[in-house]
PDB file of N, CA and C in Angstrom:
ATOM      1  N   UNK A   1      -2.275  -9.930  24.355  1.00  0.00           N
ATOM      2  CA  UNK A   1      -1.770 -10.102  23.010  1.00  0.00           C
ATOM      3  C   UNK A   1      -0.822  -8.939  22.719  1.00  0.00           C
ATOM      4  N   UNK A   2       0.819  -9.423  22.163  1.00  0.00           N
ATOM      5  CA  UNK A   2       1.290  -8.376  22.144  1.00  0.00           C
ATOM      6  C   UNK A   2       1.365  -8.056  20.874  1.00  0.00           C
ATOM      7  N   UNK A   3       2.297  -6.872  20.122  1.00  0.00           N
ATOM      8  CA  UNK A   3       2.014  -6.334  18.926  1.00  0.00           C
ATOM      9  C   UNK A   3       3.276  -7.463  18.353  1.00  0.00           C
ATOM     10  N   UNK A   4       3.885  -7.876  18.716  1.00  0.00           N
ATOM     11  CA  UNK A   4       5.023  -8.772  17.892  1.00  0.00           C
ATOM     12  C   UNK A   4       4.099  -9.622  17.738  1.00  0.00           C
ATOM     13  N   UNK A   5       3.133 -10.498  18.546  1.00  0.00           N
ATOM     14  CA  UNK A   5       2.462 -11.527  18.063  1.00  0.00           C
ATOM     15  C   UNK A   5       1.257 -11.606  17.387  1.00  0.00           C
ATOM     16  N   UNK A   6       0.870 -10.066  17.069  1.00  0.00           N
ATOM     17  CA  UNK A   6       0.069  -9.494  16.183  1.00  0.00           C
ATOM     18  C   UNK A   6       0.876  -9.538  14.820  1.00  0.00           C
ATOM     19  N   UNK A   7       1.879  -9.162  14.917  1.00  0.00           N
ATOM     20  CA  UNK A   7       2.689  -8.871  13.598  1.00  0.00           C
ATOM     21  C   UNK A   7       2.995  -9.980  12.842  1.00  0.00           C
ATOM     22  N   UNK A   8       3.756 -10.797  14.022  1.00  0.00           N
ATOM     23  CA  UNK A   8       3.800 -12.291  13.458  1.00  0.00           C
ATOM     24  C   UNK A   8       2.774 -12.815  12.402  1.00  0.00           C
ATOM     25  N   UNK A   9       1.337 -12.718  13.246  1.00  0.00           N
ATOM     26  CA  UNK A   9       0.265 -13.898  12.778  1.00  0.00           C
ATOM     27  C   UNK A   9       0.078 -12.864  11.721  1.00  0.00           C
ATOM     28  N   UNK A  10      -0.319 -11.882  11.255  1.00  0.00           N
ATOM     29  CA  UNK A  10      -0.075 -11.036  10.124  1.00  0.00           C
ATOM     30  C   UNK A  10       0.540 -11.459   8.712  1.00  0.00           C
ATOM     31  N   UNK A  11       1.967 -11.554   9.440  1.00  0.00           N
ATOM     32  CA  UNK A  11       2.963 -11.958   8.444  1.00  0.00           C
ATOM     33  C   UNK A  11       2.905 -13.112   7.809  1.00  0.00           C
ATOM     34  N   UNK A  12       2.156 -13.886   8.890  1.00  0.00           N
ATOM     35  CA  UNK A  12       1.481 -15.755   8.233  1.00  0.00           C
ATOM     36  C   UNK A  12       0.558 -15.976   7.311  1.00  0.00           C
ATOM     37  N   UNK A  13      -0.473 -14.945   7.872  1.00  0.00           N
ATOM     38  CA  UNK A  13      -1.341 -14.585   6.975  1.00  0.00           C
ATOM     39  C   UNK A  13      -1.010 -14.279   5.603  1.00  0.00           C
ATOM     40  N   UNK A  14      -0.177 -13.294   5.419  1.00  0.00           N
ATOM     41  CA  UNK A  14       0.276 -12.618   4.388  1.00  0.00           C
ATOM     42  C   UNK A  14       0.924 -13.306   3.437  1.00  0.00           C
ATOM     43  N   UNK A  15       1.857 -14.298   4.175  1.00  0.00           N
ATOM     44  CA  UNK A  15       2.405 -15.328   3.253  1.00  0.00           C
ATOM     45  C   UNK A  15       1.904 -16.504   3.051  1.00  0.00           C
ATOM     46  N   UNK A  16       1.009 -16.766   3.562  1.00  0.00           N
ATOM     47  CA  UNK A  16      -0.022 -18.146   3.225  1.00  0.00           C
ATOM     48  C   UNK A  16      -0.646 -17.466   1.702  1.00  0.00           C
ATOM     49  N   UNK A  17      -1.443 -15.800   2.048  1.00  0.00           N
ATOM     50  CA  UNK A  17      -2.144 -15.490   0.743  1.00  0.00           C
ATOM     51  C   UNK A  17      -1.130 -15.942  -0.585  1.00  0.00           C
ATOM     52  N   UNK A  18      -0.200 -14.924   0.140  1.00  0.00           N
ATOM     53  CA  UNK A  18       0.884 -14.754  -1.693  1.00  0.00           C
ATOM     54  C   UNK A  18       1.618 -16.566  -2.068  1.00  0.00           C
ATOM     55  N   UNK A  19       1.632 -17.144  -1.252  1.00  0.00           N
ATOM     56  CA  UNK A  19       1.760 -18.496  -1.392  1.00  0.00           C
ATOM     57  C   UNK A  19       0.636 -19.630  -2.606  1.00  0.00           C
ATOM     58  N   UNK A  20      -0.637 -19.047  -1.585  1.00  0.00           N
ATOM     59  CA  UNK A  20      -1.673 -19.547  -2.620  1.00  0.00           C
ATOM     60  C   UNK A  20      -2.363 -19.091  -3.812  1.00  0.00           C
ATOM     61  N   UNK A  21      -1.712 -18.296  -3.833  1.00  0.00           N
ATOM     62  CA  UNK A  21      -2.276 -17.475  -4.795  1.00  0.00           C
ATOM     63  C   UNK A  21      -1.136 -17.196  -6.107  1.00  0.00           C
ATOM     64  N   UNK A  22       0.005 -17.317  -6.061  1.00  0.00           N
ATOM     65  CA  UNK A  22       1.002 -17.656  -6.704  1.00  0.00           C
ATOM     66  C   UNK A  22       0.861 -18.372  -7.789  1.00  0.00           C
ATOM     67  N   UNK A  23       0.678 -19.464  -7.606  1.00  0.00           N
ATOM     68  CA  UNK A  23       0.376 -20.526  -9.177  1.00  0.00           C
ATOM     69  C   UNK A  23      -1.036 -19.811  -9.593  1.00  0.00           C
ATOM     70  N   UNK A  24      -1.976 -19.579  -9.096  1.00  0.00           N
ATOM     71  CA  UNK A  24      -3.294 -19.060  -9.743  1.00  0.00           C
ATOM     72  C   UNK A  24      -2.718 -17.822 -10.958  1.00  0.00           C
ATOM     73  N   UNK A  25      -2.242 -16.950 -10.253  1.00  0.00           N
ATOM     74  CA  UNK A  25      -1.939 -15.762 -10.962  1.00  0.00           C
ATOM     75  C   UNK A  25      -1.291 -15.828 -11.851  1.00  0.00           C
ATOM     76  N   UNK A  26      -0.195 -16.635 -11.174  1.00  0.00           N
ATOM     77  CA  UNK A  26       0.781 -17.347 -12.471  1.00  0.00           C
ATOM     78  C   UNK A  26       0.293 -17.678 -13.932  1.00  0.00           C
ATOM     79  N   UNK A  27      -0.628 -18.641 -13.692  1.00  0.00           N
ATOM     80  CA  UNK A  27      -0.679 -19.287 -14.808  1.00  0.00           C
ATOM     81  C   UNK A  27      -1.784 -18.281 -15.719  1.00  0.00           C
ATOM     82  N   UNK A  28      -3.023 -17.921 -14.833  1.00  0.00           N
ATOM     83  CA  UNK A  28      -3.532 -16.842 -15.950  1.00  0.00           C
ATOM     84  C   UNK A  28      -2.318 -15.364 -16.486  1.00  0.00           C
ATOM     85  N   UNK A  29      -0.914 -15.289 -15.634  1.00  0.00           N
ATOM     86  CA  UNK A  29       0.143 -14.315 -16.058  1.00  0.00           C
ATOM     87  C   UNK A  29       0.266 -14.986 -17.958  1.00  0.00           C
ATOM     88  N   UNK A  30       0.497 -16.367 -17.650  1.00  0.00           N
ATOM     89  CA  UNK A  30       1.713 -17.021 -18.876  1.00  0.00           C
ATOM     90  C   UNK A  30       0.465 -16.806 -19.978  1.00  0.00           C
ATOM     91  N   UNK A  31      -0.734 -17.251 -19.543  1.00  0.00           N
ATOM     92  CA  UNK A  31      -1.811 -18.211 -20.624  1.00  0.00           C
ATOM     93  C   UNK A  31      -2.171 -16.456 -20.994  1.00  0.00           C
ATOM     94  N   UNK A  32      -1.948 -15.467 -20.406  1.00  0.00           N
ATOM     95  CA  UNK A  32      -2.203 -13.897 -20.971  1.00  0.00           C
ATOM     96  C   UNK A  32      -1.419 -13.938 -21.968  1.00  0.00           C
ATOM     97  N   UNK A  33      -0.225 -14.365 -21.510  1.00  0.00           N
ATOM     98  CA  UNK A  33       1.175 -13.332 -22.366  1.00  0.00           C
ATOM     99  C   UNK A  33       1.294 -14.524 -24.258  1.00  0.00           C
ATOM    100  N   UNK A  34       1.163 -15.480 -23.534  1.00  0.00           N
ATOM    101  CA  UNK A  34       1.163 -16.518 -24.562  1.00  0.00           C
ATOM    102  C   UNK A  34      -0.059 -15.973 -26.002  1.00  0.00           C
ATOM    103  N   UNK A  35      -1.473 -15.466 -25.096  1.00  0.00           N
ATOM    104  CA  UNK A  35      -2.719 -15.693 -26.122  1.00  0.00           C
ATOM    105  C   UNK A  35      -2.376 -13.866 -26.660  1.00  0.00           C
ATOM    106  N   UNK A  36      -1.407 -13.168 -26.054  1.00  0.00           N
ATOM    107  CA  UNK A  36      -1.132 -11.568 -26.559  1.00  0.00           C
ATOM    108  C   UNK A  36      -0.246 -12.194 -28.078  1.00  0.00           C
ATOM    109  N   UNK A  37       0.684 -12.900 -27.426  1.00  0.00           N
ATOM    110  CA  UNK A  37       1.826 -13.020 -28.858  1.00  0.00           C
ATOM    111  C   UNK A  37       1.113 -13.538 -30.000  1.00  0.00           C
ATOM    112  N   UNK A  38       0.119 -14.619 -29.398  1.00  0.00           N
ATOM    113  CA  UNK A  38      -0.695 -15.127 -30.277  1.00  0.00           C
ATOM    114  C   UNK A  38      -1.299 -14.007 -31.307  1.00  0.00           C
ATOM    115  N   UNK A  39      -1.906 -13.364 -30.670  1.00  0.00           N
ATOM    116  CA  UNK A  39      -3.032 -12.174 -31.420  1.00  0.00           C
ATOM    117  C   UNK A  39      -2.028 -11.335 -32.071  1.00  0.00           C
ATOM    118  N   UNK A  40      -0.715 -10.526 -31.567  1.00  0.00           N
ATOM    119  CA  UNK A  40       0.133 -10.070 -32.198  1.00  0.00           C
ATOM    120  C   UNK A  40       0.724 -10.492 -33.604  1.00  0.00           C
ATOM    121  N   UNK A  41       0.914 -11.961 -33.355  1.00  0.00           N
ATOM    122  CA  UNK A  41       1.372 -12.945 -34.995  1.00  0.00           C
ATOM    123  C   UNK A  41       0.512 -12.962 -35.384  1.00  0.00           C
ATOM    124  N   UNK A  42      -0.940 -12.879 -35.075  1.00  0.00           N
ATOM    125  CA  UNK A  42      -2.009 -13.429 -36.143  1.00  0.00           C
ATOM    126  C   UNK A  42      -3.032 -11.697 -36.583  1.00  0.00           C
ATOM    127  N   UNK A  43      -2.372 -10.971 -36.023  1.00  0.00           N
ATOM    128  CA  UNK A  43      -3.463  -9.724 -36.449  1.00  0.00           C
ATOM    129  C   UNK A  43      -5.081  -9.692 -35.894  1.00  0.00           C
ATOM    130  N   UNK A  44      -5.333 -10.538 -34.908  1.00  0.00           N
ATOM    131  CA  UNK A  44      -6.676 -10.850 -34.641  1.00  0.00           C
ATOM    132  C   UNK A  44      -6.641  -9.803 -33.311  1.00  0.00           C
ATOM    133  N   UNK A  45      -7.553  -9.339 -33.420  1.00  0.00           N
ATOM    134  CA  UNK A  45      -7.649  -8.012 -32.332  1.00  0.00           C
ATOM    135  C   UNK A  45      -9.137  -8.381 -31.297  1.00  0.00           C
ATOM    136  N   UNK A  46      -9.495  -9.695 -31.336  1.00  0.00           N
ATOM    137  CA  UNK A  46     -11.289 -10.017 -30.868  1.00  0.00           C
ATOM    138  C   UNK A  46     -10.593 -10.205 -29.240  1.00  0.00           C
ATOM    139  N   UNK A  47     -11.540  -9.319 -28.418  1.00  0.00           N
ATOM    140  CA  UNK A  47     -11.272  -8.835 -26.751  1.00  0.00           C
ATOM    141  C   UNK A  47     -11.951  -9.957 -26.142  1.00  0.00           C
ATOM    142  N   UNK A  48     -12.660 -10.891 -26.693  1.00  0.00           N
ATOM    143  CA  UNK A  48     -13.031 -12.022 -25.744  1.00  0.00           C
ATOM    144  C   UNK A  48     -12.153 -13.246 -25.823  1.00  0.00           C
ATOM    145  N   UNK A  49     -11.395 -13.113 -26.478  1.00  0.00           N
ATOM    146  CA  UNK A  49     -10.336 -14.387 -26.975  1.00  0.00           C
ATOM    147  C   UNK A  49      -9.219 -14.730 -25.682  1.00  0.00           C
ATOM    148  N   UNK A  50      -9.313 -13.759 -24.662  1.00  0.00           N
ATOM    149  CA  UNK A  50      -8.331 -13.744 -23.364  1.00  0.00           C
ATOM    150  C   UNK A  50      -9.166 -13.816 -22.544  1.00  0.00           C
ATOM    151  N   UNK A  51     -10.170 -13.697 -22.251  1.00  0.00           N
ATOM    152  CA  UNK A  51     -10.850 -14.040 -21.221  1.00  0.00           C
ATOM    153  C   UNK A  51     -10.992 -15.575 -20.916  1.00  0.00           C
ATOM    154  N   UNK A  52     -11.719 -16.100 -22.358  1.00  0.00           N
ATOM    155  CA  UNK A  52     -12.438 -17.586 -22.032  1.00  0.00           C
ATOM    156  C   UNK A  52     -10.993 -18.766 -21.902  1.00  0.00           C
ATOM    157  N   UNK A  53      -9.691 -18.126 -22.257  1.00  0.00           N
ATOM    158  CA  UNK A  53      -8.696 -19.435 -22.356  1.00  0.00           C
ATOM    159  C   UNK A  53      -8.184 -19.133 -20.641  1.00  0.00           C
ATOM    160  N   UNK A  54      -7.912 -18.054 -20.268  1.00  0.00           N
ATOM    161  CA  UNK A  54      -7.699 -17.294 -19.119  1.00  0.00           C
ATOM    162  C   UNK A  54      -8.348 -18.026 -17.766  1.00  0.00           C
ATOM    163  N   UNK A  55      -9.989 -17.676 -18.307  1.00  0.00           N
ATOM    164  CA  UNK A  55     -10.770 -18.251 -17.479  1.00  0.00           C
ATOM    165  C   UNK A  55     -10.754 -19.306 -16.978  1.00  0.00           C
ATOM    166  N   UNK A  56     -10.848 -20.959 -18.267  1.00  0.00           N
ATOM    167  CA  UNK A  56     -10.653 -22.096 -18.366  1.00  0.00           C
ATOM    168  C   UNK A  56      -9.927 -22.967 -17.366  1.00  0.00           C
ATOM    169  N   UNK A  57      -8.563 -21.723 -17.622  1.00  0.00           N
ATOM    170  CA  UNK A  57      -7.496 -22.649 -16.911  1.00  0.00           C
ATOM    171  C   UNK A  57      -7.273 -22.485 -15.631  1.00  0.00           C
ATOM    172  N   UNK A  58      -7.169 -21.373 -15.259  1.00  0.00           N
ATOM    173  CA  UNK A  58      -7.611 -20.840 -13.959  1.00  0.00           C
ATOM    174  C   UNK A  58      -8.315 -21.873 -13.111  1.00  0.00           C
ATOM    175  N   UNK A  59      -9.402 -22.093 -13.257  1.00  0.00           N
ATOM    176  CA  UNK A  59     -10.341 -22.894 -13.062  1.00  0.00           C
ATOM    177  C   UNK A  59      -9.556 -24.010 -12.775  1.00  0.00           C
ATOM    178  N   UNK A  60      -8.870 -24.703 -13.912  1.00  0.00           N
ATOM    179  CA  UNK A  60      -8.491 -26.479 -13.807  1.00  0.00           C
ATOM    180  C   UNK A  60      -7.349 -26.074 -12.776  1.00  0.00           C
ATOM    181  N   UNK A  61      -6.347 -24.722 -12.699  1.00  0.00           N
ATOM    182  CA  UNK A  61      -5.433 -24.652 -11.558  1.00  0.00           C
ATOM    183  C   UNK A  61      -5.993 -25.047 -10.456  1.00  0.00           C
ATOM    184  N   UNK A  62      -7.132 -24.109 -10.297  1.00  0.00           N
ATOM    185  CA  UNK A  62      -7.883 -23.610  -9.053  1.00  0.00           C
ATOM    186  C   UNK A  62      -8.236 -25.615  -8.635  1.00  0.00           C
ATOM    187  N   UNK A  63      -9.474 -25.571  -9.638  1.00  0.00           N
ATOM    188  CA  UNK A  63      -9.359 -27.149  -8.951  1.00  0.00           C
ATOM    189  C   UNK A  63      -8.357 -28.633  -8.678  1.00  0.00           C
ATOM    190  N   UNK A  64      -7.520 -28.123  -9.433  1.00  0.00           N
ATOM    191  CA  UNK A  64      -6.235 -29.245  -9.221  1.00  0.00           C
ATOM    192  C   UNK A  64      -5.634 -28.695  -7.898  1.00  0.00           C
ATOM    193  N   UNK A  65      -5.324 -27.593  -7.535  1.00  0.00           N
ATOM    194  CA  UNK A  65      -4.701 -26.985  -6.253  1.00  0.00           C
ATOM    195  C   UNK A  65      -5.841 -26.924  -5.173  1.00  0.00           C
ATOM    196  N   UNK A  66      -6.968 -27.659  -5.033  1.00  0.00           N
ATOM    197  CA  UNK A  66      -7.872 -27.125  -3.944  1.00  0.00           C
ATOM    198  C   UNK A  66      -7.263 -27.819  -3.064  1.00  0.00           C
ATOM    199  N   UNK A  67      -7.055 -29.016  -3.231  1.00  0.00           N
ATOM    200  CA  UNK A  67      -6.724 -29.953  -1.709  1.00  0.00           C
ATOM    201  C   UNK A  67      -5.654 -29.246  -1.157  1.00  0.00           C
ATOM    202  N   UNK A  68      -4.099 -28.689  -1.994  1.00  0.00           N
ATOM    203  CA  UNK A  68      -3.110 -27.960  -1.421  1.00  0.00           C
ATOM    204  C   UNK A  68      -3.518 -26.780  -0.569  1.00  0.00           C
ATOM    205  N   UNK A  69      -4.680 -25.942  -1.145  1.00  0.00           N
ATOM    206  CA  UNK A  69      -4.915 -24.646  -1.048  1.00  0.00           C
ATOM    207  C   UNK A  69      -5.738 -25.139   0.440  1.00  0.00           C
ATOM    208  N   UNK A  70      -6.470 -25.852   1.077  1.00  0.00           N
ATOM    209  CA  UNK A  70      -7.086 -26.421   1.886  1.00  0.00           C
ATOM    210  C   UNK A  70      -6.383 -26.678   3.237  1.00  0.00           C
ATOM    211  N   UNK A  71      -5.387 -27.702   2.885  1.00  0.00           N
ATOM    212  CA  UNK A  71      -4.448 -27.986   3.928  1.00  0.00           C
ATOM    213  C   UNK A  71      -3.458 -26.875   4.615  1.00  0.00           C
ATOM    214  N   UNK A  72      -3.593 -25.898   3.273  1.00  0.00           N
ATOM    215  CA  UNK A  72      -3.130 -24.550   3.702  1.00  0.00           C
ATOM    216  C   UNK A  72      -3.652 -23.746   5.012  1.00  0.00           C
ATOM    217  N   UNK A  73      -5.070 -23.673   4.085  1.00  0.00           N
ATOM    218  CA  UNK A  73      -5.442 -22.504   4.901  1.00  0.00           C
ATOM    219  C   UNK A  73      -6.063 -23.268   6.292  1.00  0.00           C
ATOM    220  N   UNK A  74      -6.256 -25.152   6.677  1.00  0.00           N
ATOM    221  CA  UNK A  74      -7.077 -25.207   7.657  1.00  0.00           C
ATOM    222  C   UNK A  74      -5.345 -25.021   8.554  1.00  0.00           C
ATOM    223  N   UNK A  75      -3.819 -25.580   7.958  1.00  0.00           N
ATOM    224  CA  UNK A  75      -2.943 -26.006   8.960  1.00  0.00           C
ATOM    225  C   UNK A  75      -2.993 -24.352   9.816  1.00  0.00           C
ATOM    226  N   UNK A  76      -3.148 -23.038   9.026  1.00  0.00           N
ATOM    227  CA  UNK A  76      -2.913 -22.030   9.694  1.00  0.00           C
ATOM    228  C   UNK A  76      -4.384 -21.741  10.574  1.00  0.00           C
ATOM    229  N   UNK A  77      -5.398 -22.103  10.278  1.00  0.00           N
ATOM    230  CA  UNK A  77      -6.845 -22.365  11.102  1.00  0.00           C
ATOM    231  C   UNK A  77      -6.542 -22.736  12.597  1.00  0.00           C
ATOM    232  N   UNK A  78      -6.022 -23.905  12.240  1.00  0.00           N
ATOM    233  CA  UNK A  78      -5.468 -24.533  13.639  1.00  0.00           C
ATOM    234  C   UNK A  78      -4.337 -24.078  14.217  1.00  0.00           C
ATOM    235  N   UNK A  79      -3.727 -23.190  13.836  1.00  0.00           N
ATOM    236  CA  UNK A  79      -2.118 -22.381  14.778  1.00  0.00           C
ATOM    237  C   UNK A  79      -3.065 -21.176  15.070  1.00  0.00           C
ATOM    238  N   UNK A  80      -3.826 -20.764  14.431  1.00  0.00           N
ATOM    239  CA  UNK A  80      -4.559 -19.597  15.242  1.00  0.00           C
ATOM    240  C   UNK A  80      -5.297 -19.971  16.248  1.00  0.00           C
ATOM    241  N   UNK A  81      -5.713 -21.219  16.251  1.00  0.00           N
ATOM    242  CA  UNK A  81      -6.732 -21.510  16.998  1.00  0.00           C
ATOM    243  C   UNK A  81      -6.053 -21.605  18.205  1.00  0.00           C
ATOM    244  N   UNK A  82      -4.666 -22.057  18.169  1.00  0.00           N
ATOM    245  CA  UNK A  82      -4.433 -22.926  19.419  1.00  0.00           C
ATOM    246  C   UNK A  82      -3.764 -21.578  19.663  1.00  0.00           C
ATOM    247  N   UNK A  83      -3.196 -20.409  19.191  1.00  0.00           N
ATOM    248  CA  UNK A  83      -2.379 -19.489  19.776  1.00  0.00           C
ATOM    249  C   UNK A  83      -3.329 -18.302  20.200  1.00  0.00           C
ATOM    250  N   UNK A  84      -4.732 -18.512  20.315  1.00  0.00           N
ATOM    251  CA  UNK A  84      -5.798 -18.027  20.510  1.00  0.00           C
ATOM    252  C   UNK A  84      -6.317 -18.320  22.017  1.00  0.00           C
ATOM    253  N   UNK A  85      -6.233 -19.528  22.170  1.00  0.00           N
ATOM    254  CA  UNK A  85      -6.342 -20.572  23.378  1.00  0.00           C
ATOM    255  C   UNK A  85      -5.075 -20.665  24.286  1.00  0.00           C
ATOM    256  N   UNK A  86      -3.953 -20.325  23.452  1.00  0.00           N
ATOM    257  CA  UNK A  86      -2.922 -19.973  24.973  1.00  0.00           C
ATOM    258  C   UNK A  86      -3.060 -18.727  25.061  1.00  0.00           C
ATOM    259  N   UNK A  87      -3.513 -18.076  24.503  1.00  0.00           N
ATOM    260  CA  UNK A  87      -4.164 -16.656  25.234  1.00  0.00           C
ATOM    261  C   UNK A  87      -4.777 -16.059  25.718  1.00  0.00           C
ATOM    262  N   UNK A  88      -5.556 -17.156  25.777  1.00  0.00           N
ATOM    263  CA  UNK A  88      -6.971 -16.718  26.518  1.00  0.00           C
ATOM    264  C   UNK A  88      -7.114 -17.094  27.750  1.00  0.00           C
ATOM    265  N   UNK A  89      -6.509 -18.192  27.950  1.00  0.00           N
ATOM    266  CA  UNK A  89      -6.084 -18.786  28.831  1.00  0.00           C
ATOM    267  C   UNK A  89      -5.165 -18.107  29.919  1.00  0.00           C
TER     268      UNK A  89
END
């Protein structure tokens, strides 16, 4: 195994994470910034009011994106697998 093909599968890795993880972050980014302006116009200062809308949606991302997030991580499962097996070989 050489270090380019260390680096490579690295770099797959790396961009599969920030790939899937992208819309997750995302959307608890917007549903933050949205429920701040909120509290800003309305004078309401209560610290659990960003968590539970935060939380919520997250969640419905998370489960609306599982099948994507899946096919993700098994298609790179199987390029390791097999670039594992011409190496061993």
């Amino acid at each position: 195994m050489t270090e380019e093909l260390v680096i490579e599968l690295l770099k797959e890795v790396f961009y599969t994470c920030f790939v899937i993880l992208i819309p997750i972050l995302g959307t608890s980014l917007i549903v933050g910034i949205f429920i701040s302006i909120f509290q800003a116009a309305t004078s309401i200062q209560e610290m659990t009011l960003t968590f539970v809308p935060k939380i919520m949606l997250t969640a419905c991302v998370l489960i609306f994106l599982l099948p994507w997030i899946m096919e993700k991580l098994i298609s790179i499962t199987h390029k390791f697998f097999t670039i594992f097996i011409t190496i061993v070989k």
